[in-house]
PDB file of N, CA and C in Angstrom:
ATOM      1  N   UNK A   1      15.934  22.513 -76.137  1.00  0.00           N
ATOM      2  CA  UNK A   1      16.874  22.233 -77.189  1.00  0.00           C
ATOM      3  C   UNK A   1      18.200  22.901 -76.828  1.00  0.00           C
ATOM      4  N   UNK A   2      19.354  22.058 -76.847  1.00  0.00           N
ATOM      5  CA  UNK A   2      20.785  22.659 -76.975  1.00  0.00           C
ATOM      6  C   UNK A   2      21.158  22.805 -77.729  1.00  0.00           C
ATOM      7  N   UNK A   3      22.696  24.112 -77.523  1.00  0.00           N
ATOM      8  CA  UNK A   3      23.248  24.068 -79.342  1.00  0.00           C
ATOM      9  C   UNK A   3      23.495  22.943 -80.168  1.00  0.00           C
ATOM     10  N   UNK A   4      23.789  21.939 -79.322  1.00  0.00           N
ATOM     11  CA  UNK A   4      24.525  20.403 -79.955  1.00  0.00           C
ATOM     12  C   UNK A   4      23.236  20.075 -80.899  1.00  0.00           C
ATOM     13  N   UNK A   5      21.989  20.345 -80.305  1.00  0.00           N
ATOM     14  CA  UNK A   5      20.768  19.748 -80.843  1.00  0.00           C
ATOM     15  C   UNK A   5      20.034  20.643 -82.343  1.00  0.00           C
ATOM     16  N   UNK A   6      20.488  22.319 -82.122  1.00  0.00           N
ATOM     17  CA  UNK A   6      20.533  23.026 -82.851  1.00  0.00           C
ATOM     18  C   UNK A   6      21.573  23.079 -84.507  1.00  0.00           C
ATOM     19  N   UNK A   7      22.161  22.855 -84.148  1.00  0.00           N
ATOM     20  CA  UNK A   7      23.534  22.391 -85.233  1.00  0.00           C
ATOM     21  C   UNK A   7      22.932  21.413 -86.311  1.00  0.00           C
ATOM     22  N   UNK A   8      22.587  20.441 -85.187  1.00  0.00           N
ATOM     23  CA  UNK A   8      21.963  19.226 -85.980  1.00  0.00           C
ATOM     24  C   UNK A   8      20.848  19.532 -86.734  1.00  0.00           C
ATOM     25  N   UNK A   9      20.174  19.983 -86.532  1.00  0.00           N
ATOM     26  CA  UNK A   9      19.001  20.994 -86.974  1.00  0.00           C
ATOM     27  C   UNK A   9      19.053  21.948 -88.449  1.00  0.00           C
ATOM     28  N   UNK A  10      20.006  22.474 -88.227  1.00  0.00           N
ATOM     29  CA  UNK A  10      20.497  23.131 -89.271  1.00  0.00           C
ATOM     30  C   UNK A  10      21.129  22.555 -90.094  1.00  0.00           C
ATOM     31  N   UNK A  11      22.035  21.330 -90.232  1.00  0.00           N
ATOM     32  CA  UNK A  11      22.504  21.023 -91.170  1.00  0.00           C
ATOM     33  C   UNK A  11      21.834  19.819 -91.681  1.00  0.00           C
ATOM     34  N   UNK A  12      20.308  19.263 -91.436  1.00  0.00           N
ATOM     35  CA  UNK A  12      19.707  19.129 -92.102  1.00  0.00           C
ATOM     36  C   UNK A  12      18.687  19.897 -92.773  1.00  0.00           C
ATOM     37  N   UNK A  13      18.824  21.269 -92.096  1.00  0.00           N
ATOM     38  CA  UNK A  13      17.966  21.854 -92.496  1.00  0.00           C
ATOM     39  C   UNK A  13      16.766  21.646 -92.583  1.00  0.00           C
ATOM     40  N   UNK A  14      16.309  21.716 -91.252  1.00  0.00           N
ATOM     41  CA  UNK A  14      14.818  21.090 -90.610  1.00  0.00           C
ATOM     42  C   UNK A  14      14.286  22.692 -89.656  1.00  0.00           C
ATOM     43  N   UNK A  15      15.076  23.593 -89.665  1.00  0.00           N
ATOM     44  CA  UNK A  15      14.664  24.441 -88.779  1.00  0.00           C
ATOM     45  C   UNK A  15      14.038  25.646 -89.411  1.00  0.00           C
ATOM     46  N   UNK A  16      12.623  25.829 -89.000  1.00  0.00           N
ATOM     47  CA  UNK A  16      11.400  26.579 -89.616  1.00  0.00           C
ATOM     48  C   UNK A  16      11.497  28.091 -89.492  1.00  0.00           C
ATOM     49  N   UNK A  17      11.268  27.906 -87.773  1.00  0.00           N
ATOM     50  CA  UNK A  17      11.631  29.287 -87.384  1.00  0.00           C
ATOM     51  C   UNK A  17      11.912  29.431 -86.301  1.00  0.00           C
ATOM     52  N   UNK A  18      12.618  31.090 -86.445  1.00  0.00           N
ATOM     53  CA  UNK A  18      13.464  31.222 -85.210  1.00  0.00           C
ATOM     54  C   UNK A  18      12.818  32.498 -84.705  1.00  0.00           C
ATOM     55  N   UNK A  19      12.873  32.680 -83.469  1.00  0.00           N
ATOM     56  CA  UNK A  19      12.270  34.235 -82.873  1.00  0.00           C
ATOM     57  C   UNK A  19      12.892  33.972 -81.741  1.00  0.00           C
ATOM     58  N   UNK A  20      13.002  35.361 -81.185  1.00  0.00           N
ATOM     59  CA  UNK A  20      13.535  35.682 -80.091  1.00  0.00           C
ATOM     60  C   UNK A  20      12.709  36.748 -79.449  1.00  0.00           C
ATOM     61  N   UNK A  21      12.395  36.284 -78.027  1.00  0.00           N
ATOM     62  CA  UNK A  21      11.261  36.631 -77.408  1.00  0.00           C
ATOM     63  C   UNK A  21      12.265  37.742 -76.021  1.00  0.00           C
ATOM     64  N   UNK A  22      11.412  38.527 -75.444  1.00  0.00           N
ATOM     65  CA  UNK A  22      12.094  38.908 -74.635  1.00  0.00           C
ATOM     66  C   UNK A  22      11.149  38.806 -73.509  1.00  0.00           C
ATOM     67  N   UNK A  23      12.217  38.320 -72.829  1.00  0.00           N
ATOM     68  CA  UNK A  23      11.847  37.660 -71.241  1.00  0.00           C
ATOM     69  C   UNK A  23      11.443  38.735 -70.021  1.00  0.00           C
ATOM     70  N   UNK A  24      10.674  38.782 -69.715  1.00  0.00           N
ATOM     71  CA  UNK A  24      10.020  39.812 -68.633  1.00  0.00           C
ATOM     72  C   UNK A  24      10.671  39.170 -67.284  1.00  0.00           C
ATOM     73  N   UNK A  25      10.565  38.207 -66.836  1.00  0.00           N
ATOM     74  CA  UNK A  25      11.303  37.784 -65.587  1.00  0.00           C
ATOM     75  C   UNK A  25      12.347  37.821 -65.214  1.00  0.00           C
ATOM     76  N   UNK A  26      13.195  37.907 -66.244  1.00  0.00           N
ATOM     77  CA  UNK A  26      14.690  37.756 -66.249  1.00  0.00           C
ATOM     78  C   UNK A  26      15.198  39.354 -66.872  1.00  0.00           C
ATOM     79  N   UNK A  27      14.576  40.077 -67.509  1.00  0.00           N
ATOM     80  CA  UNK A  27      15.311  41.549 -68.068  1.00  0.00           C
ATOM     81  C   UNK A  27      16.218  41.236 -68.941  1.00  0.00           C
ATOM     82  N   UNK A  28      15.749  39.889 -69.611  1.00  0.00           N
ATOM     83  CA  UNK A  28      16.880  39.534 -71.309  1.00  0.00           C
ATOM     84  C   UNK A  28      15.664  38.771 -72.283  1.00  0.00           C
ATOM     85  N   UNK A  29      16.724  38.388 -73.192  1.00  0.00           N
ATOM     86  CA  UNK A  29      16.153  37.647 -74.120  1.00  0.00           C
ATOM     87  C   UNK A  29      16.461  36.276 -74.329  1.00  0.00           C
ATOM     88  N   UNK A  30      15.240  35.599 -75.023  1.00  0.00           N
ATOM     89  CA  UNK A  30      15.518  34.222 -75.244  1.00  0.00           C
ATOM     90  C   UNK A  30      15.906  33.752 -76.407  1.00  0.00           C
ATOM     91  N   UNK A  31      16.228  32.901 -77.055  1.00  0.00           N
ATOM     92  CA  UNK A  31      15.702  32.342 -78.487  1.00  0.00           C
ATOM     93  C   UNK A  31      14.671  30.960 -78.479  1.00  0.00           C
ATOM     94  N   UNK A  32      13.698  31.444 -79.401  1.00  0.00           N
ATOM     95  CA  UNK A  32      12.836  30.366 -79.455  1.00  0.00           C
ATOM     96  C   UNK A  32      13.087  29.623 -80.853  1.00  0.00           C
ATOM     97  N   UNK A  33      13.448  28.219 -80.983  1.00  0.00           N
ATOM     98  CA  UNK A  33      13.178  27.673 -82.789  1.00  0.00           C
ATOM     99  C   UNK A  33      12.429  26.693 -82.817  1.00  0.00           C
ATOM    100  N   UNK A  34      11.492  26.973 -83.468  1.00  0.00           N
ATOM    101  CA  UNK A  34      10.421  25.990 -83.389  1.00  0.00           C
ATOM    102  C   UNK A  34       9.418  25.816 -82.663  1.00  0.00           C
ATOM    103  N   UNK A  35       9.285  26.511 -81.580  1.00  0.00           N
ATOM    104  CA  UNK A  35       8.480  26.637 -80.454  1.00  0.00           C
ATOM    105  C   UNK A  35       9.328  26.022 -79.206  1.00  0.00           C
ATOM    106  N   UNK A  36      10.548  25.534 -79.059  1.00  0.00           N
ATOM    107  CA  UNK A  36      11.003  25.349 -78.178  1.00  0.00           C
ATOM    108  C   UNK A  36      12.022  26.072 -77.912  1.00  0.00           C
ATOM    109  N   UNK A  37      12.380  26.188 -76.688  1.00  0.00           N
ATOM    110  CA  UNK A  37      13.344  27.374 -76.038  1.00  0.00           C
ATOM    111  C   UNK A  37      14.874  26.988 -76.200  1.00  0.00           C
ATOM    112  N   UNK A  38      15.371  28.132 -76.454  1.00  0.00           N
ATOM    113  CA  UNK A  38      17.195  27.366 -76.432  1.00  0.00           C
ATOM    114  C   UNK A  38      17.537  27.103 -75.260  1.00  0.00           C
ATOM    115  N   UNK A  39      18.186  26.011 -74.710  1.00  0.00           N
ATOM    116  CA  UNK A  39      18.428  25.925 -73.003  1.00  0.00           C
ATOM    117  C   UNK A  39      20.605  25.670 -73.647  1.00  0.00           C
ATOM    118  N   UNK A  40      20.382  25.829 -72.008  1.00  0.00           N
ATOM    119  CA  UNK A  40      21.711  25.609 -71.785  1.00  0.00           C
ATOM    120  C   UNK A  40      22.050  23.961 -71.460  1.00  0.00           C
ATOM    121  N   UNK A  41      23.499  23.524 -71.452  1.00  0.00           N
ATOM    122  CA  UNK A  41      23.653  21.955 -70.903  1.00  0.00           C
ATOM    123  C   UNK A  41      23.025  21.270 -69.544  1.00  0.00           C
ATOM    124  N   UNK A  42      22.782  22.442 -68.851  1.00  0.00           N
ATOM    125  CA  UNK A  42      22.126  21.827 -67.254  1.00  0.00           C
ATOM    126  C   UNK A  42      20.350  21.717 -67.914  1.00  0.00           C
ATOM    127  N   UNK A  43      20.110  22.411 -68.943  1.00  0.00           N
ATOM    128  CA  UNK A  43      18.601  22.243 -69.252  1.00  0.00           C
ATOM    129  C   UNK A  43      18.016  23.287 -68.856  1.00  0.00           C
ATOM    130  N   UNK A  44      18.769  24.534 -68.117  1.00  0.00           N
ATOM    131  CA  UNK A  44      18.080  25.818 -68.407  1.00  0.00           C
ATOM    132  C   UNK A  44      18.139  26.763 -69.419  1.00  0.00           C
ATOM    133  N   UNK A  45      16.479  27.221 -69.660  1.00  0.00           N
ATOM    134  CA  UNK A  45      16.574  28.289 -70.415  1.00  0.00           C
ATOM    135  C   UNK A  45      17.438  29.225 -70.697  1.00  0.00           C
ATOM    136  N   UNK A  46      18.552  29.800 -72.107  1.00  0.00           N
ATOM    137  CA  UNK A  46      19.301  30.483 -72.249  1.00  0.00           C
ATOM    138  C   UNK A  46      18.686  31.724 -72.018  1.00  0.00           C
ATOM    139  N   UNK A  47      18.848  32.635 -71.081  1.00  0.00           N
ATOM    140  CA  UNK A  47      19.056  34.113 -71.482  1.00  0.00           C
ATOM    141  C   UNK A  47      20.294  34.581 -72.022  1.00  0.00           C
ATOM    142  N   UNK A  48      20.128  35.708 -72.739  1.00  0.00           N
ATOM    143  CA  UNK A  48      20.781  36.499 -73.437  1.00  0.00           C
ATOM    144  C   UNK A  48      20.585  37.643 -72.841  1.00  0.00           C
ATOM    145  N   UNK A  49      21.761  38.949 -72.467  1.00  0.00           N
ATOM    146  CA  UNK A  49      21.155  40.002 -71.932  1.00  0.00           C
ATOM    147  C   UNK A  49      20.850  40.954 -72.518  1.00  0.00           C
ATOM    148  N   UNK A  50      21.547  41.304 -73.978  1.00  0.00           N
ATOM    149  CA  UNK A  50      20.912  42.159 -74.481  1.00  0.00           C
ATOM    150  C   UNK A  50      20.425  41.407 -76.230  1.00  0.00           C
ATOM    151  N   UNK A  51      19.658  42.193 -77.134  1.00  0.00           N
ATOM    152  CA  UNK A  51      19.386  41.749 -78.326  1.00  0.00           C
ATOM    153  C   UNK A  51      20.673  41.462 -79.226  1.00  0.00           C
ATOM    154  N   UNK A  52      21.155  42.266 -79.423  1.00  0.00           N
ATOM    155  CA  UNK A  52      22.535  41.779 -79.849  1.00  0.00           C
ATOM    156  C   UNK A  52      23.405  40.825 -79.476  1.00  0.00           C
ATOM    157  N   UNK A  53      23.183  40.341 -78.072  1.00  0.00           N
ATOM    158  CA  UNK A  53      23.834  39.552 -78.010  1.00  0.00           C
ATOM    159  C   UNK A  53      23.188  38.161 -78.554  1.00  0.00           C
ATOM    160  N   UNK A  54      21.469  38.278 -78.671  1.00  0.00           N
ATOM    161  CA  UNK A  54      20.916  36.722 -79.009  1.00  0.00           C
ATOM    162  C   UNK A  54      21.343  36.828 -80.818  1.00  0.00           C
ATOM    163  N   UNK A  55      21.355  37.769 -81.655  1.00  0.00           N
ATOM    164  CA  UNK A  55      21.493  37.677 -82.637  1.00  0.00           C
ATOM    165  C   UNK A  55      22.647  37.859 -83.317  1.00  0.00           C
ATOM    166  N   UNK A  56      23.601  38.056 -82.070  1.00  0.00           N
ATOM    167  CA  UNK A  56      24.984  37.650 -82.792  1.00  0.00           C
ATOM    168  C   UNK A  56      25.668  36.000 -82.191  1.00  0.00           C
ATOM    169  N   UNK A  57      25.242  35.694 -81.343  1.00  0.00           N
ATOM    170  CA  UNK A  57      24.814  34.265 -81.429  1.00  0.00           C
ATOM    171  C   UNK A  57      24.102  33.654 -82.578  1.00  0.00           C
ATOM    172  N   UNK A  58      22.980  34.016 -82.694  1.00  0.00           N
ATOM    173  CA  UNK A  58      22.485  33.328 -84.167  1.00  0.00           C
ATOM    174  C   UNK A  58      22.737  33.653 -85.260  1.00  0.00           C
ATOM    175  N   UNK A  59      23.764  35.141 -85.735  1.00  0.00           N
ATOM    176  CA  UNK A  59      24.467  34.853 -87.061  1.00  0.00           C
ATOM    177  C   UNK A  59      25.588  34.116 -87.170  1.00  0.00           C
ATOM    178  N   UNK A  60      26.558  33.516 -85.774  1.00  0.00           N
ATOM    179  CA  UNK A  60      27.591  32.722 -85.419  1.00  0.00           C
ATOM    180  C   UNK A  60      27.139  31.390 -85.808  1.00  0.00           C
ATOM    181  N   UNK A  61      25.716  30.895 -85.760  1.00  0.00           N
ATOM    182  CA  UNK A  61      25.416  29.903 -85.585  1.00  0.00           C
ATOM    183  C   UNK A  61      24.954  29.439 -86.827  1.00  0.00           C
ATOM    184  N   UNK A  62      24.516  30.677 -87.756  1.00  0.00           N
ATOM    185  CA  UNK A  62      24.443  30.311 -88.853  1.00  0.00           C
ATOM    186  C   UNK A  62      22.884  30.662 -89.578  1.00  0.00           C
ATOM    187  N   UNK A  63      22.500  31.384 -88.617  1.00  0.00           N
ATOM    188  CA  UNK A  63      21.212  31.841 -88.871  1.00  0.00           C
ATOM    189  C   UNK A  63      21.064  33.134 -88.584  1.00  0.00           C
ATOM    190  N   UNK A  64      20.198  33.893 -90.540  1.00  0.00           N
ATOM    191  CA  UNK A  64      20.581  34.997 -90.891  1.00  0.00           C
ATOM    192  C   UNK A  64      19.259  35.791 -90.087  1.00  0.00           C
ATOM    193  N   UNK A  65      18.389  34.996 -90.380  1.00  0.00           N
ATOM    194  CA  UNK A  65      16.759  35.433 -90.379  1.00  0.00           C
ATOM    195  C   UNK A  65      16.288  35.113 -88.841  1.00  0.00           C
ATOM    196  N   UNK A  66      15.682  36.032 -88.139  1.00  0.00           N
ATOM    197  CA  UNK A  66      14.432  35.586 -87.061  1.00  0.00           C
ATOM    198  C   UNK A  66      13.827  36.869 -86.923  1.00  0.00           C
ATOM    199  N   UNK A  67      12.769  36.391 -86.115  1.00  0.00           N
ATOM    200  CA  UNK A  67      11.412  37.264 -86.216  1.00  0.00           C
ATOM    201  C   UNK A  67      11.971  37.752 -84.616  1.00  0.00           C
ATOM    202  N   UNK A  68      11.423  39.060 -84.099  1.00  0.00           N
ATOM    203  CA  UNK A  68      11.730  39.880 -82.722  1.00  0.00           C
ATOM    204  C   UNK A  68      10.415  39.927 -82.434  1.00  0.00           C
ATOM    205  N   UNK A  69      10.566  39.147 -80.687  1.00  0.00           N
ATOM    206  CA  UNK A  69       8.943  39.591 -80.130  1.00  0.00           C
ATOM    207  C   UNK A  69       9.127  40.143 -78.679  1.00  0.00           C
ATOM    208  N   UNK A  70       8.966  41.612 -78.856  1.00  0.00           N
ATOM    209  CA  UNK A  70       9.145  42.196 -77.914  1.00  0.00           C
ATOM    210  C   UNK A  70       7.740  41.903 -75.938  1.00  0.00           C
ATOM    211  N   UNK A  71       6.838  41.599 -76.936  1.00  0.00           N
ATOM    212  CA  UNK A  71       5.156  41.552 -75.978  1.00  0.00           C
ATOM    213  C   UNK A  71       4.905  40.166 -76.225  1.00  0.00           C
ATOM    214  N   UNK A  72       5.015  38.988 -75.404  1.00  0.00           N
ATOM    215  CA  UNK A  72       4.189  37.472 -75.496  1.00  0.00           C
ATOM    216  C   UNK A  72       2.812  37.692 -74.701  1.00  0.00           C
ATOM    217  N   UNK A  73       2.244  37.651 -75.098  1.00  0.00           N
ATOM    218  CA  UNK A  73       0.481  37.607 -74.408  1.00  0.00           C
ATOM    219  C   UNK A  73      -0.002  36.110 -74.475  1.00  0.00           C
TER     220      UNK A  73
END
């Protein structure tokens, strides 16, 4: 999912939930909504490098609330 696709999302207000996972391969974070990953326009996965930066992206974007998952097993 891209922001373009995210937007849309939100202003129907179809989007459940949001979490932001932190990425072991990369040494950042992701955002997940919905179970799918935020990517960028080429279709890669967004990292974020630090937490603040994914969640000041998502209060920009318009979203107050997400869940933090530090451990994916």
């Amino acid at each position: 999912m891209i922001e373009r696709e995210l937007k849309l999302l939100l202003d129907a207000r179809a989007v459940k939930q949001v979490q932001v996972h932190y990425a072991v391969m990369t040494a950042g974070y992701m955002v997940v909504i919905d179970g799918k990953n935020l990517e960028t326009n080429k279709r890669q996965i967004r990292v974020f490098k630090t937490l603040d930066t994914a969640a000041r992206f998502l209060f920009k974007t318009g979203i107050a609330e997400f869940a933090v998952k530090l451990r994916t097993v």
